[in-house]
N, C-alpha and C. Protein backbone atom coordinates (compact mmCIF):
# COMPACT_ATOMS: atom_id res chain seq x y z
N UNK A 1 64.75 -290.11 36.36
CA UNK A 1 64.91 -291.39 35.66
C UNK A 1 65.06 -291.13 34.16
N UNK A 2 66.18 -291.99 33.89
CA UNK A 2 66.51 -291.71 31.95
C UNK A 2 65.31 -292.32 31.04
N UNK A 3 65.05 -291.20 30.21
CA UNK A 3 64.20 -292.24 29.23
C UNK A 3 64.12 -293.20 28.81
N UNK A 4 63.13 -294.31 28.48
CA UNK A 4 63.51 -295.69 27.89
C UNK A 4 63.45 -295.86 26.54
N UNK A 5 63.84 -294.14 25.89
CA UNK A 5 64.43 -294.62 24.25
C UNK A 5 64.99 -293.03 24.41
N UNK A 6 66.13 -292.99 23.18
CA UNK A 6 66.36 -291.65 22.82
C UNK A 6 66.27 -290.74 21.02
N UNK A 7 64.84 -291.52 21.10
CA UNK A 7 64.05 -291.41 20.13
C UNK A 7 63.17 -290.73 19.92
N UNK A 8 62.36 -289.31 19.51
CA UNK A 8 61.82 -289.07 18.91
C UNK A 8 60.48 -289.75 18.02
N UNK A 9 59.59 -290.10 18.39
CA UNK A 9 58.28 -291.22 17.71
C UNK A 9 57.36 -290.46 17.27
N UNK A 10 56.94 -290.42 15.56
CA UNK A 10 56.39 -289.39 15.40
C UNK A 10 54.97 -290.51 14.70
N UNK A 11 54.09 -290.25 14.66
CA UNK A 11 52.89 -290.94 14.16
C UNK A 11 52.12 -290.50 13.24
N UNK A 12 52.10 -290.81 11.72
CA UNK A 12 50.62 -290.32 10.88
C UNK A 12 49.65 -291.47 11.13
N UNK A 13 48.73 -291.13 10.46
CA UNK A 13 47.74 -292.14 11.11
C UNK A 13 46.91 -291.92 9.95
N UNK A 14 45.89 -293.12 9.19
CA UNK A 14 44.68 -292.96 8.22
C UNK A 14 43.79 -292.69 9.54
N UNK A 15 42.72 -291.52 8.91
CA UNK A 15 41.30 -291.60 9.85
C UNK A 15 40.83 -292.49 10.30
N UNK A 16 40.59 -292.97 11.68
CA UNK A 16 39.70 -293.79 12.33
C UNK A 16 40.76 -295.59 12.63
N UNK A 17 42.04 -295.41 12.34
CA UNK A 17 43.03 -296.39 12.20
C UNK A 17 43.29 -297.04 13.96
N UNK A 18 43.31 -295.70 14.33
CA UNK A 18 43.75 -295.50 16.04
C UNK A 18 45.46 -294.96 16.44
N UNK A 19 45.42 -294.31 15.61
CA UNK A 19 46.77 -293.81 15.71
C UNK A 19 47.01 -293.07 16.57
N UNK A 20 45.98 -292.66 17.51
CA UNK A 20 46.22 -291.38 18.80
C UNK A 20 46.36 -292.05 19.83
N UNK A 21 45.17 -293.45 20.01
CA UNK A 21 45.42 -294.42 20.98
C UNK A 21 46.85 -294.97 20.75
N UNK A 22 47.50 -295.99 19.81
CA UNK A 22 48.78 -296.53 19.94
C UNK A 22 49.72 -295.40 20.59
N UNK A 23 49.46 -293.97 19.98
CA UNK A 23 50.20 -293.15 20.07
C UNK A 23 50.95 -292.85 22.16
N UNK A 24 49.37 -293.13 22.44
CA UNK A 24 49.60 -292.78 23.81
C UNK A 24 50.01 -294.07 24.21
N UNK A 25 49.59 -295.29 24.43
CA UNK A 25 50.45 -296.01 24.73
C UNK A 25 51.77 -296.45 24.91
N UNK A 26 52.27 -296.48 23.68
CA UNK A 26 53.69 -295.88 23.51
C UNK A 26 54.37 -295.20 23.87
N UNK A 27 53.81 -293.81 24.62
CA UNK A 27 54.57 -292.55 25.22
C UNK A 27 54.19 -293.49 26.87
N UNK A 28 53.15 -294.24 27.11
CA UNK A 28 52.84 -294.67 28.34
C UNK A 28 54.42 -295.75 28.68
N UNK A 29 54.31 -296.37 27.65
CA UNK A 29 55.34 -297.63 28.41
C UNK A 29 56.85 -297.12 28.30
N UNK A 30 57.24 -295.90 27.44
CA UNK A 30 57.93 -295.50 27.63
C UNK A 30 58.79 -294.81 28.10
N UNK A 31 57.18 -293.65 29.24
CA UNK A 31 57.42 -292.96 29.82
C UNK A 31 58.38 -291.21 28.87
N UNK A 32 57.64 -291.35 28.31
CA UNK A 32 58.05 -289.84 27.87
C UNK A 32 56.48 -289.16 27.59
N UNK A 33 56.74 -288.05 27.16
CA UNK A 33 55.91 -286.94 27.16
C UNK A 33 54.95 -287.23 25.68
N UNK A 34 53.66 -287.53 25.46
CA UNK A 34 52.74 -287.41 24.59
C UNK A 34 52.34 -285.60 24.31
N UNK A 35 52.40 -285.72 22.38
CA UNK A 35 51.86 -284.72 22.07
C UNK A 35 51.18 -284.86 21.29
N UNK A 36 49.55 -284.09 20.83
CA UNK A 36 48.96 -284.62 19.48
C UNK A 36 48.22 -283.24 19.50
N UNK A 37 46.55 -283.21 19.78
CA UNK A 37 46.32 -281.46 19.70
C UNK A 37 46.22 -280.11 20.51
N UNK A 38 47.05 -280.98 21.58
CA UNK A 38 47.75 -280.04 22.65
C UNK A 38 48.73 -279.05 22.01
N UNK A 39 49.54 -279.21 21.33
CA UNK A 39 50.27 -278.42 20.52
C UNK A 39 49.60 -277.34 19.93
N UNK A 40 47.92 -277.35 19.44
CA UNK A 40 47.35 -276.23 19.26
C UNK A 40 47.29 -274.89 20.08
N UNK A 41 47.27 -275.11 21.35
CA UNK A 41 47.47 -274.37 22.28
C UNK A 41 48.40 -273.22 22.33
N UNK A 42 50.21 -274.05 22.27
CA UNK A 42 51.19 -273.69 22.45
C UNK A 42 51.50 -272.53 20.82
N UNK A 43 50.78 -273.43 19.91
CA UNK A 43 50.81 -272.76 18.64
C UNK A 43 50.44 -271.03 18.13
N UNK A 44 49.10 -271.14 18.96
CA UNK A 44 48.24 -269.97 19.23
C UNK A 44 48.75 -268.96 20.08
N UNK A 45 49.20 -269.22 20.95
CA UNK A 45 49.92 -268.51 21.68
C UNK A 45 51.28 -268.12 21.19
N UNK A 46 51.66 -268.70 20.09
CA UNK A 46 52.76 -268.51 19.28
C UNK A 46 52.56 -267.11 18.45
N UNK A 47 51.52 -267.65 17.11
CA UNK A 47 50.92 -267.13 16.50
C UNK A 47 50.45 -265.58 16.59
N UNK A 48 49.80 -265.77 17.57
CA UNK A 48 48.78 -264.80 18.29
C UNK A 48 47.54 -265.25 17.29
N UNK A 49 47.27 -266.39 16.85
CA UNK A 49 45.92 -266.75 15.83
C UNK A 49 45.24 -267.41 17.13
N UNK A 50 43.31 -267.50 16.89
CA UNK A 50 42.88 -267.78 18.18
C UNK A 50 42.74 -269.27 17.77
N UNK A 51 43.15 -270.30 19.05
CA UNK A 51 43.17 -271.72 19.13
C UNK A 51 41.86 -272.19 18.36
N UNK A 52 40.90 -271.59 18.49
CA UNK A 52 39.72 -272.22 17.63
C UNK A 52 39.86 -272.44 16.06
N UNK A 53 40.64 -271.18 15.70
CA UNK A 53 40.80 -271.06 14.48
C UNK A 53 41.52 -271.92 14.22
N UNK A 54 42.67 -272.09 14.78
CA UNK A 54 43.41 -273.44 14.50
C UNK A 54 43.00 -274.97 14.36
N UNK A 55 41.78 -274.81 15.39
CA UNK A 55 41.72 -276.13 15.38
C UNK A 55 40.30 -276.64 14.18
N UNK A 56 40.25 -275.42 13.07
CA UNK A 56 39.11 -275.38 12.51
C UNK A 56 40.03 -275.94 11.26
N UNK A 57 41.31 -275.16 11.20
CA UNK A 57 42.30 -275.55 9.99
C UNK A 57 43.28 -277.22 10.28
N UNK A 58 43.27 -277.20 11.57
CA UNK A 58 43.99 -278.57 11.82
C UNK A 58 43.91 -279.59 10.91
N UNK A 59 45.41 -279.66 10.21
CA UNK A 59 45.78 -280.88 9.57
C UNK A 59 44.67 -280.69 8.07
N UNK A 60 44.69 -279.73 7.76
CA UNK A 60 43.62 -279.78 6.91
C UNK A 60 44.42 -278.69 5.65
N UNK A 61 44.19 -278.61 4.43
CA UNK A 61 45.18 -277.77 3.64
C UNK A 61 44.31 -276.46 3.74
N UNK A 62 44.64 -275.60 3.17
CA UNK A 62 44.28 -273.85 3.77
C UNK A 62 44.60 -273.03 2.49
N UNK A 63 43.49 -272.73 1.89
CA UNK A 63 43.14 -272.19 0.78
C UNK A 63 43.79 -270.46 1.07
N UNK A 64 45.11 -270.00 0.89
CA UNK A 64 45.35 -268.18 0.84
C UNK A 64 44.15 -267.44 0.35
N UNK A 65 43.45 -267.89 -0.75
CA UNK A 65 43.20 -266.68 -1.29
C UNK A 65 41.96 -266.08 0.01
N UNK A 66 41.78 -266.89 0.23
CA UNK A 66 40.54 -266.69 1.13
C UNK A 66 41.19 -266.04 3.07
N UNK A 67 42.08 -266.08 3.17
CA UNK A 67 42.93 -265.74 4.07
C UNK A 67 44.08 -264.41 4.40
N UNK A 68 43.62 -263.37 4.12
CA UNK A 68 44.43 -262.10 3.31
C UNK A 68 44.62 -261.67 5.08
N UNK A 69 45.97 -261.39 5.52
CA UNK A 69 46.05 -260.28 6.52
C UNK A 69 45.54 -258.88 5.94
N UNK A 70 45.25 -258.14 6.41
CA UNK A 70 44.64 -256.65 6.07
C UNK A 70 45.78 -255.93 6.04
N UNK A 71 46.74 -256.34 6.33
CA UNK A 71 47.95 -254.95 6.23
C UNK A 71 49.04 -256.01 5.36
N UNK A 72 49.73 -255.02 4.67
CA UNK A 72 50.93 -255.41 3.75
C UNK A 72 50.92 -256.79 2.67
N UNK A 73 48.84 -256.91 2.27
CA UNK A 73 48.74 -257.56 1.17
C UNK A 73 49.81 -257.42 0.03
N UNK A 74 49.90 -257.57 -1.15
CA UNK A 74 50.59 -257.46 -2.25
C UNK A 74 51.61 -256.63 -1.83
N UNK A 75 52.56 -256.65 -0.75
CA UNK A 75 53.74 -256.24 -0.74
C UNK A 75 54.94 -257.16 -0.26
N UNK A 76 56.35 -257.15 -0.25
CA UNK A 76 57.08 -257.95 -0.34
C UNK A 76 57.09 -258.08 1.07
N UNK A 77 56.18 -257.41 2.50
CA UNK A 77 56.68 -258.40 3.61
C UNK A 77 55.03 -259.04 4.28
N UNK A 78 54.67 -259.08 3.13
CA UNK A 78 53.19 -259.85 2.91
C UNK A 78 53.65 -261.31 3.53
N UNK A 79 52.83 -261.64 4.89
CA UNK A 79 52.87 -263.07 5.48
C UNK A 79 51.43 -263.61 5.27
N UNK A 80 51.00 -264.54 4.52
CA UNK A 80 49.79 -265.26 4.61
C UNK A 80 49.47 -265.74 5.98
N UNK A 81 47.91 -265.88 6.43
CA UNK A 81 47.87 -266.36 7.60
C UNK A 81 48.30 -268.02 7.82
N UNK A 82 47.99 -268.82 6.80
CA UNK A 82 48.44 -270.30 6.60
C UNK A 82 50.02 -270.11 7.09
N UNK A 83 50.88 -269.13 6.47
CA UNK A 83 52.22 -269.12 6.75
C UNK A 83 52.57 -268.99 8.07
N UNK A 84 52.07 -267.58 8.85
CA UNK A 84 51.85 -267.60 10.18
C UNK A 84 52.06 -268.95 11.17
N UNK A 85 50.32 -269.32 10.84
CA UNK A 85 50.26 -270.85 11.25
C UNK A 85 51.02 -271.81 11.48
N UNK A 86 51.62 -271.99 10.23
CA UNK A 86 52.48 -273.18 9.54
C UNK A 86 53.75 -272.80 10.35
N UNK A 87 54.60 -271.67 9.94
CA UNK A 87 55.50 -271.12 10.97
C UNK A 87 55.42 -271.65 12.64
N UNK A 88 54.42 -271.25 13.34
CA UNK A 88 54.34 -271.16 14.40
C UNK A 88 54.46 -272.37 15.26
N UNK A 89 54.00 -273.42 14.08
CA UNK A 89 53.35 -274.57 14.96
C UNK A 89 55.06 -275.56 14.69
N UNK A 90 55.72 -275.14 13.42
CA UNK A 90 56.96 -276.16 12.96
C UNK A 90 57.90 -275.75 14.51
N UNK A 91 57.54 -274.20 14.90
CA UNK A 91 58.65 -273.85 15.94
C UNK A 91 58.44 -274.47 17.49
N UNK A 92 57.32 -274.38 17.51
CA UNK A 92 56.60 -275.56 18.92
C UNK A 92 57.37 -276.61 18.66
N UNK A 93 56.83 -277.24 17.30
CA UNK A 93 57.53 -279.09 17.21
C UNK A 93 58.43 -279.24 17.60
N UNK A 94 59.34 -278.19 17.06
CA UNK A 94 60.85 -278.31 17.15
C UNK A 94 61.70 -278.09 18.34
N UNK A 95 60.46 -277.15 19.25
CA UNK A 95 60.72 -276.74 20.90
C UNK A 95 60.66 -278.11 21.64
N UNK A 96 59.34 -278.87 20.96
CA UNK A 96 59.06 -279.94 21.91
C UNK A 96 60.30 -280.99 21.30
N UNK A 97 60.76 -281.23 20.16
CA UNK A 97 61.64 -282.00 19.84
C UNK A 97 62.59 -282.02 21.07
N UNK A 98 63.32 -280.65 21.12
CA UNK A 98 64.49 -279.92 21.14
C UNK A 98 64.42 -280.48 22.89
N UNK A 99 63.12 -280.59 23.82
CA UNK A 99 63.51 -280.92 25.35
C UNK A 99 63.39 -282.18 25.28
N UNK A 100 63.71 -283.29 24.13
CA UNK A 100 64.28 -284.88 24.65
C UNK A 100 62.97 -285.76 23.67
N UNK A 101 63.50 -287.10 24.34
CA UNK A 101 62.46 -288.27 22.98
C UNK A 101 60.92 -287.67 23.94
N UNK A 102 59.57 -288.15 22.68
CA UNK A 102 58.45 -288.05 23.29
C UNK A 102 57.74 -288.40 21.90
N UNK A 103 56.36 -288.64 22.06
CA UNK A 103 55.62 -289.08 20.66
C UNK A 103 54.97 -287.63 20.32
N UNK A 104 54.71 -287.68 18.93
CA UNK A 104 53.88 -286.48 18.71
C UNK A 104 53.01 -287.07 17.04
N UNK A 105 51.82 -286.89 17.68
CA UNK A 105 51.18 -287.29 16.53
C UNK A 105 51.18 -286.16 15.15
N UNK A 106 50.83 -286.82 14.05
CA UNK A 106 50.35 -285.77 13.17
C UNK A 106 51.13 -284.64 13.02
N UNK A 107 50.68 -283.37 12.34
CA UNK A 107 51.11 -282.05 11.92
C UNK A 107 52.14 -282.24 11.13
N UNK A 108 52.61 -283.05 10.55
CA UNK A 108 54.15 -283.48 9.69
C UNK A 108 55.49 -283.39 10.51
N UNK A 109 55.32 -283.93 11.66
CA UNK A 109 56.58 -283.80 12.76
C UNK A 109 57.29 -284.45 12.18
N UNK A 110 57.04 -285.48 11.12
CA UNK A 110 58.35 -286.88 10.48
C UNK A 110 58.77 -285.91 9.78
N UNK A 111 58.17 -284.86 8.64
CA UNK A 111 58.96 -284.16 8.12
C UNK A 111 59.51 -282.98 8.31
N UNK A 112 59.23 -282.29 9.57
CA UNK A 112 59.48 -280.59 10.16
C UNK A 112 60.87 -281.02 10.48
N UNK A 113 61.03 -282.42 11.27
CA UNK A 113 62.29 -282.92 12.05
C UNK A 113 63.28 -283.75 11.64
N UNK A 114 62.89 -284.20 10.56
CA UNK A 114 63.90 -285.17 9.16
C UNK A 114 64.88 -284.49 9.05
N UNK A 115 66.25 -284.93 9.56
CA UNK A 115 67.67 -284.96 9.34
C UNK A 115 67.79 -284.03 10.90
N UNK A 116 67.66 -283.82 11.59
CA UNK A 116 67.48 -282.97 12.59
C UNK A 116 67.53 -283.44 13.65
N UNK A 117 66.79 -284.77 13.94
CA UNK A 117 66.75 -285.74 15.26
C UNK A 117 66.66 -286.81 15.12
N UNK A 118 67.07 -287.92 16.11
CA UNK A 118 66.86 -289.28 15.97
C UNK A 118 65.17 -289.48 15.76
N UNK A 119 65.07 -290.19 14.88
CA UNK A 119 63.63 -290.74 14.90
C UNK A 119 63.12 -291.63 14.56
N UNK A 120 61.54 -292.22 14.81
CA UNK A 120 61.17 -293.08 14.80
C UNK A 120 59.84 -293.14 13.97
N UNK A 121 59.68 -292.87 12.39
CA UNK A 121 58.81 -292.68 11.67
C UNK A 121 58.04 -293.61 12.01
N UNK A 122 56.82 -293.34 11.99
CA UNK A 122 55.53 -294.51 12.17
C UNK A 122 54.69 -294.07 11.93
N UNK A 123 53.34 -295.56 10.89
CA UNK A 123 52.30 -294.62 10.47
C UNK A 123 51.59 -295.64 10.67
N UNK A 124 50.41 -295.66 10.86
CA UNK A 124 49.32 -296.71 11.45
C UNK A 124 47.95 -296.30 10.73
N UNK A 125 47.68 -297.73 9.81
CA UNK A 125 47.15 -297.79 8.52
C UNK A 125 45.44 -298.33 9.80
N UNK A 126 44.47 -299.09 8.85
CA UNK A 126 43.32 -299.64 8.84
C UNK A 126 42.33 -300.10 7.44
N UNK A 127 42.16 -301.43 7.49
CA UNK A 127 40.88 -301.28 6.41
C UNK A 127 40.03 -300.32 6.56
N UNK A 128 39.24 -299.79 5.10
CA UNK A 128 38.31 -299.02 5.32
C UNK A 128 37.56 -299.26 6.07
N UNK A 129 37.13 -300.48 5.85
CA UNK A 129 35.67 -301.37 6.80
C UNK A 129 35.79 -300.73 8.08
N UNK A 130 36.98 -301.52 8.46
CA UNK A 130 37.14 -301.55 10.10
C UNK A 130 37.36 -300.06 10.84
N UNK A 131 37.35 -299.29 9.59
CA UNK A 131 37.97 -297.61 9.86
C UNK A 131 36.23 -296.62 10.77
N UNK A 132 35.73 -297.35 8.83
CA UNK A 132 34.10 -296.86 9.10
C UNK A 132 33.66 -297.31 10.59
N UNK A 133 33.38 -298.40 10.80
CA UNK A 133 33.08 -299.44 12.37
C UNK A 133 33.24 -298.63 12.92
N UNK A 134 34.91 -297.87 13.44
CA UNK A 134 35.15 -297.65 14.58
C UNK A 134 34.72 -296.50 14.54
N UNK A 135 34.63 -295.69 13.84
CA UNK A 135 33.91 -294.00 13.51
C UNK A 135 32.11 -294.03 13.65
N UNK A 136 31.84 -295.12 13.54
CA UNK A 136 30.47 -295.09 13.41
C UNK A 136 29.72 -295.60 14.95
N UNK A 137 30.84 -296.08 15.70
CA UNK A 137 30.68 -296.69 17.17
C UNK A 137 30.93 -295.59 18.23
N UNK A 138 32.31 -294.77 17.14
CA UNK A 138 32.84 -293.30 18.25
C UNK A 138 31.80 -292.34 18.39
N UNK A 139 31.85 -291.81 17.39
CA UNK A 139 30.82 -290.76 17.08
C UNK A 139 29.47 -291.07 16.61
N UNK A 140 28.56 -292.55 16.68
CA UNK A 140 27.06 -292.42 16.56
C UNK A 140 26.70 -291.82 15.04
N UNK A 141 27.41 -292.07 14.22
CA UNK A 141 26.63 -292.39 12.95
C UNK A 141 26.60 -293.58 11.91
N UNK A 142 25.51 -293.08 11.11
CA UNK A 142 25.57 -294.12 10.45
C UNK A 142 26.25 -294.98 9.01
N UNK A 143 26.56 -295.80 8.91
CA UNK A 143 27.37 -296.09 7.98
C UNK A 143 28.00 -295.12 6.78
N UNK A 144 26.74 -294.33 6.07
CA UNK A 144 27.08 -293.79 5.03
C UNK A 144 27.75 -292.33 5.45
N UNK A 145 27.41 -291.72 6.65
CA UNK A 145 27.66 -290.72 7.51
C UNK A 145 29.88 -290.95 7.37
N UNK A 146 29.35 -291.91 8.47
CA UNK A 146 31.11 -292.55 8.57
C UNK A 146 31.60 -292.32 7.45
N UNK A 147 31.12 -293.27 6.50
CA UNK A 147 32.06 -293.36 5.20
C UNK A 147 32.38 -292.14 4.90
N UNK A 148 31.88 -291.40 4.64
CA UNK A 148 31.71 -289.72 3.91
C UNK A 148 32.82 -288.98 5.57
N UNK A 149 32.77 -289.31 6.29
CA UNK A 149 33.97 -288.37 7.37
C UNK A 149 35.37 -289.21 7.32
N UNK A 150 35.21 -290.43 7.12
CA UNK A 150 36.52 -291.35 6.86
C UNK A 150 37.13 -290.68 5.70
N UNK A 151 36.51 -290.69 5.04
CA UNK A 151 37.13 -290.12 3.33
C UNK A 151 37.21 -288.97 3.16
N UNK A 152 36.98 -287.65 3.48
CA UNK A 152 37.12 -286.62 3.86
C UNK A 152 38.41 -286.57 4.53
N UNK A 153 38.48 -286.72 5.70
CA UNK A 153 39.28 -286.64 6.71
C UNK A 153 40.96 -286.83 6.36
N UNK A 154 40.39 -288.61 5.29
CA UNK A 154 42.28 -288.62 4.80
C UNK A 154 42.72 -287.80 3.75
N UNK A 155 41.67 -287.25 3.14
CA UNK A 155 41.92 -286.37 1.55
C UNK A 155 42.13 -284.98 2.55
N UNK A 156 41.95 -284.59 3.98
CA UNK A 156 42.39 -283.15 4.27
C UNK A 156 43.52 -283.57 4.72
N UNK A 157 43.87 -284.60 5.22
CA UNK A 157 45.26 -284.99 6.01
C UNK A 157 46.07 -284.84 5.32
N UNK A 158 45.85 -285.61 3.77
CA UNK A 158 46.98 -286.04 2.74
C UNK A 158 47.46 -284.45 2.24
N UNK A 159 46.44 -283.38 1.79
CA UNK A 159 46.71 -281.81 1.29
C UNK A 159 47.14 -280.95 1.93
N UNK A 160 46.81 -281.80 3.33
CA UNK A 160 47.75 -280.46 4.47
C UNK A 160 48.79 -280.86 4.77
N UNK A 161 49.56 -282.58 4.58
CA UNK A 161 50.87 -282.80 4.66
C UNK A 161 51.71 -282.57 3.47
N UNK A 162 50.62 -282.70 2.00
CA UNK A 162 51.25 -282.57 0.89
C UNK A 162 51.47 -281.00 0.28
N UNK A 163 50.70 -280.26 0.77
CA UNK A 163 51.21 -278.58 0.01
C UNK A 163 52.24 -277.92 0.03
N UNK A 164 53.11 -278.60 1.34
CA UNK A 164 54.56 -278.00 1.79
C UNK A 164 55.49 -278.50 0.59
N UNK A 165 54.99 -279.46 0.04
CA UNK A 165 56.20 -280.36 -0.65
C UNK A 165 56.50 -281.24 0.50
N UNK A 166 58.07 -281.66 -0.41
CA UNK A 166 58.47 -283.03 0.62
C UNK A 166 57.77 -284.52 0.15
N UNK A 167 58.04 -284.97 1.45
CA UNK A 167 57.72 -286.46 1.37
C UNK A 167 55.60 -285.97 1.09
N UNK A 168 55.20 -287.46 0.80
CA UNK A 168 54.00 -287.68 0.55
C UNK A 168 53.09 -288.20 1.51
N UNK A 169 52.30 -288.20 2.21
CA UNK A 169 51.46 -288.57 3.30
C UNK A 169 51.45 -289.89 2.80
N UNK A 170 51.35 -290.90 3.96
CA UNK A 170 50.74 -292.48 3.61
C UNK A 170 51.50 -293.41 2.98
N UNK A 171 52.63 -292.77 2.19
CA UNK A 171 53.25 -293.75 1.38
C UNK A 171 54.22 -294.38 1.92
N UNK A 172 53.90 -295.41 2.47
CA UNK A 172 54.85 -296.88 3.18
C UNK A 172 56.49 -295.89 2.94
N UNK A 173 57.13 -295.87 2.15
CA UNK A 173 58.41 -296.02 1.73
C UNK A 173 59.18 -294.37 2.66
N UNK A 174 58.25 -293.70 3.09
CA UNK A 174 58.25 -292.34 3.95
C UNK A 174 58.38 -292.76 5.29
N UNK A 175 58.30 -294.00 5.75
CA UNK A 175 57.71 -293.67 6.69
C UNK A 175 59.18 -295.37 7.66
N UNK A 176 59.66 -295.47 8.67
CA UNK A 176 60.40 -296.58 9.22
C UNK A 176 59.48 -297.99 9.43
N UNK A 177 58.33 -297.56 9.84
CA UNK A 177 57.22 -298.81 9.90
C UNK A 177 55.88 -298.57 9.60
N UNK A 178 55.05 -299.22 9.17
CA UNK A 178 53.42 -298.99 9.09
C UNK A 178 53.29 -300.41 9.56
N UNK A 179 52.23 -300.36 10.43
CA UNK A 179 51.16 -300.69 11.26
C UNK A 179 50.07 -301.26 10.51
N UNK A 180 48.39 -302.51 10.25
CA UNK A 180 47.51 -301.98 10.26
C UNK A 180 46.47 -302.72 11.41
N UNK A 181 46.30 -301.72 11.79
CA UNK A 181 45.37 -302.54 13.18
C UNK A 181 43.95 -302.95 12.77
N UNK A 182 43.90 -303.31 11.55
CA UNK A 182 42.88 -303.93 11.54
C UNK A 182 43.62 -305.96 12.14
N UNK A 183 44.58 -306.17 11.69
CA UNK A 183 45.44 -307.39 11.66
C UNK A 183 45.57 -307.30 13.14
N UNK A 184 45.85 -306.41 13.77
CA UNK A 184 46.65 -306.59 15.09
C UNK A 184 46.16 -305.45 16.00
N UNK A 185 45.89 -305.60 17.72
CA UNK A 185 45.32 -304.90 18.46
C UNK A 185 46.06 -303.38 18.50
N UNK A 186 45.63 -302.65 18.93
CA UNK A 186 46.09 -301.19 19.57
C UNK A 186 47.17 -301.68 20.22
N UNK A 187 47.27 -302.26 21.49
CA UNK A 187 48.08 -302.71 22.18
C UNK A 187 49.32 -303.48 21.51
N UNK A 188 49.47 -304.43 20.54
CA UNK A 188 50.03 -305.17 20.00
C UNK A 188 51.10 -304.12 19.21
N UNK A 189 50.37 -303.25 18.46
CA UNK A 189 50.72 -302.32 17.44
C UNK A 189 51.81 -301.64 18.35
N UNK A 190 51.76 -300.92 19.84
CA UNK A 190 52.50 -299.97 20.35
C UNK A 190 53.34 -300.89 20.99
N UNK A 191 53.50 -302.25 21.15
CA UNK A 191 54.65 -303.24 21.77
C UNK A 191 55.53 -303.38 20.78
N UNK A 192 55.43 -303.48 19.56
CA UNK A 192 56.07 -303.40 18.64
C UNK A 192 56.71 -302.27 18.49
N UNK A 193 56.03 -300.78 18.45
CA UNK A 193 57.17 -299.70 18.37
C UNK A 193 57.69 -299.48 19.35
N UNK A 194 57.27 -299.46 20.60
CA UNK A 194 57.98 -299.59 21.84
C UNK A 194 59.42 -300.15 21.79
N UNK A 195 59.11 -301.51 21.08
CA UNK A 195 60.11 -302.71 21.31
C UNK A 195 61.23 -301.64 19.97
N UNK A 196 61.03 -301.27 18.65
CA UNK A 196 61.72 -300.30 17.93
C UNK A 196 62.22 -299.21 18.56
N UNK A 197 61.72 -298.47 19.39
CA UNK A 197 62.18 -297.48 19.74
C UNK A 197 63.08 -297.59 20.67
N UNK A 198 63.52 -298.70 21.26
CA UNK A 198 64.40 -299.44 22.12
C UNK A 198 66.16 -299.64 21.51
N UNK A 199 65.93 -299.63 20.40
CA UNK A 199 66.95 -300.16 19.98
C UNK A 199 67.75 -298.92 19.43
């Protein structure tokens, strides 16, 4: 059966917004293939870096100095491990691009795949309030707890989409639609890109 878009749907998301939930929905009614930190997997095995490690750096910016391979430091075929990484995981995206439409959250897929494939930029915002709430209901802490992982979380998102260069994490004008589900349900949010990705 043919897909019901031939689109590409890629998702950033503010912490605690629900951007993984819409995310899957969307791949649900559409029937294509969901990706978000499953891709760590495929990455590691890329890499040869161990999946833990990855998922310790996920979406998060990655300080070199602190990261030295032991062989061919200060020489011209010197690869940082961030580079490695970064390498490994753009060539997955682009694998998973490359077998047809499907959603893929996060990792900068809007920008690894910009000019490259049809797509469907989307980023799905939240009040803080309603951000904290849902972080503090998921994971069992308490307000000030939340606040302090909400705010964290988008300041590692924003440095690990922003160090490459390029476009800027978050900023409406990057992105084909933003979302904020504090206004409108999970469900509501992915009928709408659904209904975009249609066209």
């Amino acid at each position: 059966m043919p897909a019901k878009t031939s689109k590409i749907i890629t998702v950033g998301r503010s912490f605690g917004a629900g951007g993984m939930t819409v995310g899957k929905l969307v791949a649900d009614s559409l029937e294509i293939p969901y990706y978000d930190m499953g891709i760590l997997k495929e990455t590691a095995e890329k890499s040869g870096l161990a999946e833990k490690y990855l998922e310790s750096i996920d979406e998060k910016e990655i300080n070199d100095s602190a990261l030295y391979l032991s062989v061919g430091f200060m020489t011209p075929a010197y690869t940082s491990v961030r580079q490695i990484a970064a390498n490994a995981q753009r060539e997955v995206i682009e694998k998973i691009a490359s077998e047809g439409p499907c959603v893929i959250v996060g990792r900068r897929a809007d920008e690894l795949l910009k000019g490259k494939h049809k797509l469907l930029r989307v980023f799905i915002a939240a009040e803080m309030e309603d951000r904290i709430a849902r972080i503090m209901e998921r994971d069992g802490l308490d307000e000030k707890a939340a606040r302090k992982k909400v705010s964290r979380a988008d300041k590692e998102r924003a440095s690990y989409y922003n160090q490459f260069g390029g476009e800027n994490w978050g900023v409406a004008s990057n992105y084909d639609i933003c979302l904020n589900t504090s206004f409108m349900s999970y469900e509501e949010a992915a009928r709408i890109i659904t209904e975009l990705a249609q066209y």
